[in-house]
Structure formats: structure tokens, C-alpha cells
PDB file of N, CA and C in Angstrom:
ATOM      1  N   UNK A   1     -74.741 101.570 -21.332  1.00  0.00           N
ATOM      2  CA  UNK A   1     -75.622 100.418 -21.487  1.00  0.00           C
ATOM      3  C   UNK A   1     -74.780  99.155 -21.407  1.00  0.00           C
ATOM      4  N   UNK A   2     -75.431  98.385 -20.616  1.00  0.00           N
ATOM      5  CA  UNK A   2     -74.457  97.220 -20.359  1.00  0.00           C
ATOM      6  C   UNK A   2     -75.806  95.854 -21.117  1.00  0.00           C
ATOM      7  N   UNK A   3     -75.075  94.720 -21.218  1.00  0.00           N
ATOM      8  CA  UNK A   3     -75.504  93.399 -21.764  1.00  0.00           C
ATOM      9  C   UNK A   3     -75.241  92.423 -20.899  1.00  0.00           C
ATOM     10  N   UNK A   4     -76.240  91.726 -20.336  1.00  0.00           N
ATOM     11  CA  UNK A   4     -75.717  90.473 -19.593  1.00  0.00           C
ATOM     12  C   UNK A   4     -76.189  89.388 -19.477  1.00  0.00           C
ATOM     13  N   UNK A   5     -76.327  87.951 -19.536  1.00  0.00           N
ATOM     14  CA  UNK A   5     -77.161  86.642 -19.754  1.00  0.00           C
ATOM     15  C   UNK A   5     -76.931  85.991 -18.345  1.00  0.00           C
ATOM     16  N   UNK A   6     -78.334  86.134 -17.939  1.00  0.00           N
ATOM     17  CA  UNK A   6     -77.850  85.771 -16.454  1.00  0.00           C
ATOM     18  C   UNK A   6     -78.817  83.930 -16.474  1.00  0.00           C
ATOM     19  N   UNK A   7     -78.153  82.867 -16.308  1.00  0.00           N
ATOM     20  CA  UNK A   7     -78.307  82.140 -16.067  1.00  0.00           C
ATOM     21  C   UNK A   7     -79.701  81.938 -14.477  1.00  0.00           C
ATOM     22  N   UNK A   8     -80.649  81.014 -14.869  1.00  0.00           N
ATOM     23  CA  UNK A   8     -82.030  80.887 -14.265  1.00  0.00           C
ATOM     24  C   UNK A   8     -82.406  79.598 -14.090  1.00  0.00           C
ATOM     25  N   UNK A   9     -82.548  79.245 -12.878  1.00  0.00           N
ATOM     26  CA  UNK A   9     -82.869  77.827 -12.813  1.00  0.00           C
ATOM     27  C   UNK A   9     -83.944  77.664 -12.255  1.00  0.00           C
ATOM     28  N   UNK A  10     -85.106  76.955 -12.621  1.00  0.00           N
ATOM     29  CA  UNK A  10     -86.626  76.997 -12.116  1.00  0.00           C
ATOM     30  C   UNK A  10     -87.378  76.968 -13.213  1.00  0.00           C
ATOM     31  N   UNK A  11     -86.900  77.420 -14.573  1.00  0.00           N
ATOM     32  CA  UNK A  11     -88.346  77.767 -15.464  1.00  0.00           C
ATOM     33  C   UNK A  11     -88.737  76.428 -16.324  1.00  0.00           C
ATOM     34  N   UNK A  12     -89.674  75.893 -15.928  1.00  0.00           N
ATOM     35  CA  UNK A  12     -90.733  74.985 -16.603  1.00  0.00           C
ATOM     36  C   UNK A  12     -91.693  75.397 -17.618  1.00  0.00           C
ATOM     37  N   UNK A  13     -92.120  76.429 -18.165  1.00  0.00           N
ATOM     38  CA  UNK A  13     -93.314  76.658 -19.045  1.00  0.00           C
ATOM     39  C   UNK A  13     -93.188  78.054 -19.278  1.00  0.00           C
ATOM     40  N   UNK A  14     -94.435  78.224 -20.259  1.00  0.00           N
ATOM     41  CA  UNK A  14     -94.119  79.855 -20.908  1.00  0.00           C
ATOM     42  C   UNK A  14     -94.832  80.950 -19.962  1.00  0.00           C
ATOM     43  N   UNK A  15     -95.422  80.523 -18.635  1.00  0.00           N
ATOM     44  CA  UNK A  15     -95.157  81.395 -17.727  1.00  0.00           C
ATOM     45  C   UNK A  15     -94.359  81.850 -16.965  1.00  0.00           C
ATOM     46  N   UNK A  16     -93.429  80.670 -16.587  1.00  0.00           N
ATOM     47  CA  UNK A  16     -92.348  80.937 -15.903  1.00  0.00           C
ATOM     48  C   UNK A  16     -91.479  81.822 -16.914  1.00  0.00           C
ATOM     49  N   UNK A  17     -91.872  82.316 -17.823  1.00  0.00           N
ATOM     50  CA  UNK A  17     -90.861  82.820 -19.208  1.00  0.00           C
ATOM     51  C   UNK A  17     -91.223  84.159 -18.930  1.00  0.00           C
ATOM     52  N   UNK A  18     -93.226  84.744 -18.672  1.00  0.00           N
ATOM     53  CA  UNK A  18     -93.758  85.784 -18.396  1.00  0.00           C
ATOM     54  C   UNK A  18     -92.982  86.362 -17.197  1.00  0.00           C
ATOM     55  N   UNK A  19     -93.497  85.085 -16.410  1.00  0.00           N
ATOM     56  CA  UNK A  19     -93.281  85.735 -14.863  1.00  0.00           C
ATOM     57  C   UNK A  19     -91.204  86.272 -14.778  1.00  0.00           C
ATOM     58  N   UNK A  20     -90.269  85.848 -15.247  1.00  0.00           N
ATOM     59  CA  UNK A  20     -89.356  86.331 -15.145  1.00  0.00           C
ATOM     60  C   UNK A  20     -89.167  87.515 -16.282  1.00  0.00           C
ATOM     61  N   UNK A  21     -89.455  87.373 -17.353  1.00  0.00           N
ATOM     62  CA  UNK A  21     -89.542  88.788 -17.816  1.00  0.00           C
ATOM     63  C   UNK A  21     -89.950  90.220 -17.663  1.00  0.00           C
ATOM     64  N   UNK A  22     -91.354  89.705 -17.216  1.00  0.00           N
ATOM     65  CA  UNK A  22     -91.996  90.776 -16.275  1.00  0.00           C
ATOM     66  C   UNK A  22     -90.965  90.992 -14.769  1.00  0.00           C
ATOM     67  N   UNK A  23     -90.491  90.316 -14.096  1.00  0.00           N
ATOM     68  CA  UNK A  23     -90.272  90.675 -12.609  1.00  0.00           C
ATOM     69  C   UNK A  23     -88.574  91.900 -13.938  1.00  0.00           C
ATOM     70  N   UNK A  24     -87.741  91.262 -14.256  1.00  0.00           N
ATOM     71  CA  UNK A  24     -86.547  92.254 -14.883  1.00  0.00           C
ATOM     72  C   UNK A  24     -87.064  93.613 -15.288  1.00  0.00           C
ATOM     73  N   UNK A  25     -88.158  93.166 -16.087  1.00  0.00           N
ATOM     74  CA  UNK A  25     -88.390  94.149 -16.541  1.00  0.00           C
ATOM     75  C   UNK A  25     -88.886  95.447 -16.298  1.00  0.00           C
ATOM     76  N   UNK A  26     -89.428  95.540 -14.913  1.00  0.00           N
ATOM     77  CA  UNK A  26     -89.675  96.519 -13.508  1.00  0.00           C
ATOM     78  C   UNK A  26     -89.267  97.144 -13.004  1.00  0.00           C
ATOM     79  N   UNK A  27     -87.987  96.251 -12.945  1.00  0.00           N
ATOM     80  CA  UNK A  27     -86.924  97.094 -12.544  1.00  0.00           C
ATOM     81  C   UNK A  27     -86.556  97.911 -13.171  1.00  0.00           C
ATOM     82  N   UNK A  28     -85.840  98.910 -11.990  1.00  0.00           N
ATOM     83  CA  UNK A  28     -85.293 100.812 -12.919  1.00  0.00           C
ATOM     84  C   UNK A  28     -84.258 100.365 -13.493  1.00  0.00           C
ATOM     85  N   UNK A  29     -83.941 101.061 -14.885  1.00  0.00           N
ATOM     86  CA  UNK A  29     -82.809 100.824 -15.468  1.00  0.00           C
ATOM     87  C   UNK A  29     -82.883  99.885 -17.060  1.00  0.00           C
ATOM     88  N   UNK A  30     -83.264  98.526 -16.361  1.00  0.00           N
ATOM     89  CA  UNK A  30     -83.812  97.561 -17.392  1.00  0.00           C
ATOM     90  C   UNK A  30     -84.393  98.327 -18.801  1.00  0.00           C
ATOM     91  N   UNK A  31     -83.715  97.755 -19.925  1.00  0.00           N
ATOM     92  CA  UNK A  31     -84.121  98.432 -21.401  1.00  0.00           C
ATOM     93  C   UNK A  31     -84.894  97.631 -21.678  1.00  0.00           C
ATOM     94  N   UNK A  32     -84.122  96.110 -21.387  1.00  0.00           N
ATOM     95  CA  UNK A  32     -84.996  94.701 -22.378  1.00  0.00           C
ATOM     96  C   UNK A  32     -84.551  93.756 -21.514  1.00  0.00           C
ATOM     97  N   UNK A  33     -85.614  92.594 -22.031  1.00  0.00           N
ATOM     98  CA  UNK A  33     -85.667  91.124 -21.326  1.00  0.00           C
ATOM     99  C   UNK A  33     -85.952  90.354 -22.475  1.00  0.00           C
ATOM    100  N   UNK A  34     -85.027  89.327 -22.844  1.00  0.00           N
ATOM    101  CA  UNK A  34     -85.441  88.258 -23.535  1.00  0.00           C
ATOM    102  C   UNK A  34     -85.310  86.746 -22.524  1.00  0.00           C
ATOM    103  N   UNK A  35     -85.895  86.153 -22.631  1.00  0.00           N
ATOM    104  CA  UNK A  35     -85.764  85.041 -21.977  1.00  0.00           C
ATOM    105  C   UNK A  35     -85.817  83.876 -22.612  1.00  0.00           C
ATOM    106  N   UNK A  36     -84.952  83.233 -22.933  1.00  0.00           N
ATOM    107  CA  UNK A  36     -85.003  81.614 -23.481  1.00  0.00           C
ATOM    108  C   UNK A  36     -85.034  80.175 -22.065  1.00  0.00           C
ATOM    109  N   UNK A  37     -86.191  79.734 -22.726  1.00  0.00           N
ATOM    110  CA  UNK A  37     -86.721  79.026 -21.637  1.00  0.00           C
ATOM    111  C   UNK A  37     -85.753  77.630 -21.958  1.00  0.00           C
ATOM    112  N   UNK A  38     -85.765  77.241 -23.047  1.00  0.00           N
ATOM    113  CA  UNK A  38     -84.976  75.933 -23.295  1.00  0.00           C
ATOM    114  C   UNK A  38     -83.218  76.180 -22.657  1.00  0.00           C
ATOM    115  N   UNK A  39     -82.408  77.100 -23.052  1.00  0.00           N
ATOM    116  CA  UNK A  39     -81.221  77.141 -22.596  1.00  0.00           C
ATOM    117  C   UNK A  39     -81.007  77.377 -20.782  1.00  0.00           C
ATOM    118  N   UNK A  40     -82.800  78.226 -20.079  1.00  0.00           N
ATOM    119  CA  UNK A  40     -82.404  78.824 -18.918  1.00  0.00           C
ATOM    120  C   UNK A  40     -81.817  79.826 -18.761  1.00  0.00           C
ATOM    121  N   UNK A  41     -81.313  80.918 -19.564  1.00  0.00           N
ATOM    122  CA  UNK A  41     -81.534  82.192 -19.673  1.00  0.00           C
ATOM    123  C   UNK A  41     -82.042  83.368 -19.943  1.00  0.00           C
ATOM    124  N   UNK A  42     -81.634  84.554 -19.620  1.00  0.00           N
ATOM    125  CA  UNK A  42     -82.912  85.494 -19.377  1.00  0.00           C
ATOM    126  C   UNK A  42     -81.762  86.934 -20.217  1.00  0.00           C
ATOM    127  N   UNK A  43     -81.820  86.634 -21.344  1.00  0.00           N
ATOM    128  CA  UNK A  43     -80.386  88.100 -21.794  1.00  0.00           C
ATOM    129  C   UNK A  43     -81.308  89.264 -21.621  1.00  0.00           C
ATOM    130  N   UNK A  44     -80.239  90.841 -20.734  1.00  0.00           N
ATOM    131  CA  UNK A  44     -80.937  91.737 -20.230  1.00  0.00           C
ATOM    132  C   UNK A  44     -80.198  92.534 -20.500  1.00  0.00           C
ATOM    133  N   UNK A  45     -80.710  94.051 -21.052  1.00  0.00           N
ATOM    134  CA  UNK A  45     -79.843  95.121 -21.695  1.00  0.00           C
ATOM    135  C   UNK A  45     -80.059  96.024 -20.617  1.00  0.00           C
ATOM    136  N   UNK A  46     -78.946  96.574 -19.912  1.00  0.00           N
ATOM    137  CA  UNK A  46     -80.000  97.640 -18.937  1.00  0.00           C
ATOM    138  C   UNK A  46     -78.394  98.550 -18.954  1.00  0.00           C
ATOM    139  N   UNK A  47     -79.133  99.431 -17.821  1.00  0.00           N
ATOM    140  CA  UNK A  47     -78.474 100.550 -17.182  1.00  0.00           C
ATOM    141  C   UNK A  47     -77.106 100.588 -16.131  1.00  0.00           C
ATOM    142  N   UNK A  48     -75.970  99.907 -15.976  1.00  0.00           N
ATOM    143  CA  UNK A  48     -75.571  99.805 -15.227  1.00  0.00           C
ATOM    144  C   UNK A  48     -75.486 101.082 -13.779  1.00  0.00           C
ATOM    145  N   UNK A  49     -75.878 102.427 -14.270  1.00  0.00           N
ATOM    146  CA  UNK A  49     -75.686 103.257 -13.281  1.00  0.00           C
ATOM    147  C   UNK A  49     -77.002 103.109 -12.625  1.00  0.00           C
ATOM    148  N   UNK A  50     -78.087 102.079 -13.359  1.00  0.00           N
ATOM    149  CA  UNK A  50     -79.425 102.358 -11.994  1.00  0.00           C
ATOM    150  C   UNK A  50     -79.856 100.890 -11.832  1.00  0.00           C
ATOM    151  N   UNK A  51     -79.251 100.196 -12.135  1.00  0.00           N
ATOM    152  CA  UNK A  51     -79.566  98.733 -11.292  1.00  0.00           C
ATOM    153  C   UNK A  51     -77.946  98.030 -11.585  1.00  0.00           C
ATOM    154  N   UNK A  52     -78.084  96.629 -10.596  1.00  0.00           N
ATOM    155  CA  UNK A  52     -77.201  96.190 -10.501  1.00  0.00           C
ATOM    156  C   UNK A  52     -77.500  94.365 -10.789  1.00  0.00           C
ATOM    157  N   UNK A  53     -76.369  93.640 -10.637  1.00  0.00           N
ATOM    158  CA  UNK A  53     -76.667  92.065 -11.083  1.00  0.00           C
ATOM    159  C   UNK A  53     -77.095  91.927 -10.007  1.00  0.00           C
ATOM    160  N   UNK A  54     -76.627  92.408  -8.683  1.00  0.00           N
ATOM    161  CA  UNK A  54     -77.369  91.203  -7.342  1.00  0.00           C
ATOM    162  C   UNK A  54     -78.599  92.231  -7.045  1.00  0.00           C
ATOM    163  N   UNK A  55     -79.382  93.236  -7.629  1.00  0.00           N
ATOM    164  CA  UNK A  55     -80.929  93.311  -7.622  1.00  0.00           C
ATOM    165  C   UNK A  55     -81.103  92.107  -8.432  1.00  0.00           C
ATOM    166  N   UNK A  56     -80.861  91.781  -9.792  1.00  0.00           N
ATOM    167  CA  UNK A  56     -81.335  90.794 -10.769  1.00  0.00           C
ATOM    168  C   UNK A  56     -81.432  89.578  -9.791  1.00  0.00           C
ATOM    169  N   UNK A  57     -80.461  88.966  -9.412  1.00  0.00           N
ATOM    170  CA  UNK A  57     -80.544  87.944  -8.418  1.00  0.00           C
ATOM    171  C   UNK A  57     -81.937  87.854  -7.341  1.00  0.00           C
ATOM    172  N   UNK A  58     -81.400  89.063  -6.584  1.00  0.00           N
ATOM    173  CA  UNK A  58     -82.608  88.982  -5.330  1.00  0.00           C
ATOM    174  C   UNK A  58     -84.327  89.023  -6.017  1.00  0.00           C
ATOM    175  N   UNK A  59     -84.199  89.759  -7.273  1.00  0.00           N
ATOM    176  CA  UNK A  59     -85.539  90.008  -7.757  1.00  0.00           C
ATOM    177  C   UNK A  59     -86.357  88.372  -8.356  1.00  0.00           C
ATOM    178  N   UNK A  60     -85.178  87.755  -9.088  1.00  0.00           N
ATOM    179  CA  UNK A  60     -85.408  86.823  -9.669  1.00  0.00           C
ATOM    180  C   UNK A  60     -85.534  85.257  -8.384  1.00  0.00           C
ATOM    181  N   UNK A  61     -84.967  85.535  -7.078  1.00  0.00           N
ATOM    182  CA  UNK A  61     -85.329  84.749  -5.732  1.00  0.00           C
ATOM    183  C   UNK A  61     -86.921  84.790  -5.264  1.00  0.00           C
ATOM    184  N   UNK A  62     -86.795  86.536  -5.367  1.00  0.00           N
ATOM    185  CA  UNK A  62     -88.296  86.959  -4.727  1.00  0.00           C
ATOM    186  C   UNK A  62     -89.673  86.318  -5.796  1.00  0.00           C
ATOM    187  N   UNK A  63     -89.247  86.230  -6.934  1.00  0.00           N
ATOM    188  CA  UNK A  63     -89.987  85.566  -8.322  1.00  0.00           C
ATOM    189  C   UNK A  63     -90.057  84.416  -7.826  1.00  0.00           C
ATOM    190  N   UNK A  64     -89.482  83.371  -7.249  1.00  0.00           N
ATOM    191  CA  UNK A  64     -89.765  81.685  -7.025  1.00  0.00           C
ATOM    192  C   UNK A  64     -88.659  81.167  -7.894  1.00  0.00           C
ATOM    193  N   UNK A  65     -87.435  81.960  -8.288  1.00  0.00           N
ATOM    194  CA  UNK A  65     -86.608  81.311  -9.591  1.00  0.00           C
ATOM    195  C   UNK A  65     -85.398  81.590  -8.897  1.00  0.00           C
ATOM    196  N   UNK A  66     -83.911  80.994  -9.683  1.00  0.00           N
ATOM    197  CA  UNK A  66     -82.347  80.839  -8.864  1.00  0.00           C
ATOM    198  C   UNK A  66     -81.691  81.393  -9.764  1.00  0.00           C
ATOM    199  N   UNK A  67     -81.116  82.666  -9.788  1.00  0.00           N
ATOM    200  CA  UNK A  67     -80.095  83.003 -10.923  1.00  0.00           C
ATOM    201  C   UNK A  67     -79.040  81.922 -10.552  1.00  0.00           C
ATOM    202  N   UNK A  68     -77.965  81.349 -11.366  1.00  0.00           N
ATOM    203  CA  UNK A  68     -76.845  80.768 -10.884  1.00  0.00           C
ATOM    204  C   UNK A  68     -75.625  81.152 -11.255  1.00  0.00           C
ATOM    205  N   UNK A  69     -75.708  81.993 -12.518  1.00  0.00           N
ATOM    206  CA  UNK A  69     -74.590  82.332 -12.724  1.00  0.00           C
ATOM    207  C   UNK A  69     -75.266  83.573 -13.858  1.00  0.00           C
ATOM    208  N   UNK A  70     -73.594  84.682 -14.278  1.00  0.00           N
ATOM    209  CA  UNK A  70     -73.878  85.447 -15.354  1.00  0.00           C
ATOM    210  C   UNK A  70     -72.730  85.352 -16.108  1.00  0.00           C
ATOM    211  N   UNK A  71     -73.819  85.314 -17.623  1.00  0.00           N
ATOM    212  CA  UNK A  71     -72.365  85.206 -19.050  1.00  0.00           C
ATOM    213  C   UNK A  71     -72.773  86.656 -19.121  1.00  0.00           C
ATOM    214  N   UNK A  72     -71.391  87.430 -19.314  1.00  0.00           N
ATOM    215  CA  UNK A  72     -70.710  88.746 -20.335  1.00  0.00           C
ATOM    216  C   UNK A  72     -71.042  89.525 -19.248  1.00  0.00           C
TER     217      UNK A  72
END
């Protein structure tokens, strides 16, 4: 089990909070999604053997949102 805070640029309101929690959270692997809308991150506990950070990326593009970076 891996931990990672992947930095998100786009979210305005507590849908944009839904809509990126829900898109992580779909994905295979994914345990948890918390998302803090004020800082712009999205901390995600998952699977490293069944997803990866650049699905998180492409998933979170295909959402209307910009990962820009990841802490840990």
C-alpha cells in the first residue's frame, strides 16, 4: 500500500471535490480519496501493483482538472 498527495489545479467548488474523488476512486487499486479543496490536493491510498501516478494524472486530465505535481 502506497500514500501519495497529488497536487490538482482546477478545483473551484464542492463538486469539483465530488467529481475528482469519484474519477480516483474508480480506479483499480485505489483504497481512498480525500480531497482538500482549499490546499488543491487530492491524498490517495492505493495499490501500487494495480495502478500507477501517470493513470492518476491522465484520469484526473480526462476529469477537466491538472495534476501538477506529487508530495510522498
Amino acid at each position: 500500500m502506497n500514500t501519495s498527495v497529488l497536487n490538482i489545479e482546477g478545483m473551484g467548488c464542492s463538486g469539483c471535490v465530488d467529481t475528482v474523488e469519484n474519477t480516483l476512486s474508480a480506479l483499480p487499486g485505489v483504497k481512498s480519496v480525500t480531497v482538500n479543496l482549499q490546499k488543491g490536493t487530492a491524498m490517495v491510498d492505493f495499490d501500487e501493483q494495480e495502478v500507477s501516478e501517470t493513470e492518476f494524472k491522465q484520469a484526473i486530465k480526462e476529469a477537466g482538472y491538472t495534476m501538477t505535481g506529487i508530495q510522498g
